[in-house]
Protein backbone atom coordinates (compact mmCIF):
# COMPACT_ATOMS: atom_id res chain seq x y z
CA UNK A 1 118.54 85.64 84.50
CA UNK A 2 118.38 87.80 87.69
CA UNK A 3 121.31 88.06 90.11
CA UNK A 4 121.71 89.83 93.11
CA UNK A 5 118.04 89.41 94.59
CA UNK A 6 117.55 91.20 97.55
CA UNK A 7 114.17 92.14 99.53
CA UNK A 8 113.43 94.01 102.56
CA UNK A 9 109.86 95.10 104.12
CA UNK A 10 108.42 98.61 103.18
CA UNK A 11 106.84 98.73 106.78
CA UNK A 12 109.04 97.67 109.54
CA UNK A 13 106.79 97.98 112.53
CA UNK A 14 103.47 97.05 111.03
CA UNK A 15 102.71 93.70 108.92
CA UNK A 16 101.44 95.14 106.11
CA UNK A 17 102.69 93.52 103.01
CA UNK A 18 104.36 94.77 100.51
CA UNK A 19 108.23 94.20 99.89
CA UNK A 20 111.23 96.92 98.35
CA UNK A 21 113.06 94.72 95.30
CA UNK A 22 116.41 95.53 93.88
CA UNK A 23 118.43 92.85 91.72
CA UNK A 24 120.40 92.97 88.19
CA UNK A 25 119.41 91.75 84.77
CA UNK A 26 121.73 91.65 81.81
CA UNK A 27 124.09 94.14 83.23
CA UNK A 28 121.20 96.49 84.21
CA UNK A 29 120.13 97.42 87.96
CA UNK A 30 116.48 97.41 88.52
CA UNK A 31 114.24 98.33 91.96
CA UNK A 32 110.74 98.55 92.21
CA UNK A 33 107.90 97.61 95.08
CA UNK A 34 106.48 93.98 95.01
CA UNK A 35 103.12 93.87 96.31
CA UNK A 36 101.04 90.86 97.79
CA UNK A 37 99.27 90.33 94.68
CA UNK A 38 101.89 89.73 92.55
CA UNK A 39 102.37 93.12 91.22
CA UNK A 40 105.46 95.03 90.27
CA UNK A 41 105.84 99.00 90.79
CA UNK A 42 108.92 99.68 88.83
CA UNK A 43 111.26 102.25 90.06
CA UNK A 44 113.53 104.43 87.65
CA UNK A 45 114.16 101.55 85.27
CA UNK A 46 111.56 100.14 83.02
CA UNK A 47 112.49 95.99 81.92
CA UNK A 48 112.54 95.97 78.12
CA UNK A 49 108.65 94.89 76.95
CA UNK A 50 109.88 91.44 75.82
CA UNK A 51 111.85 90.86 79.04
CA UNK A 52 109.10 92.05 81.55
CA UNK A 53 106.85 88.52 81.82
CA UNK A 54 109.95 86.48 82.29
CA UNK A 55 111.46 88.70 84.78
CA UNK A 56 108.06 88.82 86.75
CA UNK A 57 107.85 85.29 87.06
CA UNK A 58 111.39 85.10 87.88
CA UNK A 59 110.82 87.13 90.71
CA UNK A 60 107.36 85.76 91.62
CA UNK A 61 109.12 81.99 92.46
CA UNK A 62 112.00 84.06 94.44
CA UNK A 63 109.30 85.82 96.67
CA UNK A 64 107.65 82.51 97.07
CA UNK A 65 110.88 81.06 98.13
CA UNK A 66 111.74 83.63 100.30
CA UNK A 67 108.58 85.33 101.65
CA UNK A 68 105.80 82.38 101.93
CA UNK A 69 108.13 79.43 102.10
């Protein structure tokens, strides 16, 4: 389960999409770049292979809520 979701812009004065992700899973930070298609640009920290689709759509419905809602 993620905790500590948080999002900002990558562009503050243009509206071009694309959002900065940090958040926690199982004790381990993550941050990447969520773009408007759906897809993830992981920062330093990989997700473990067997975690990655679950934590994807995790994040997917919380950019839904928070973005397009």
């Amino acid at each position: 389960m993620i905790s500590h979701f948080s999002w900002k812009p990558l562009f503050q004065k243009e509206k071009l999409p694309g959002w900065r992700i940090s958040f926690f899973h199982k004790g381990t930070h993550y941050e990447g770049i969520y773009h408007k298609t759906g897809d993830i640009e992981w920062g330093r920290q990989f997700p473990a292979h067997d975690d990655e689709p679950s934590i994807k759509s995790e994040i997917h419905e919380l950019m839904l809520f928070h973005i397009y809602d």
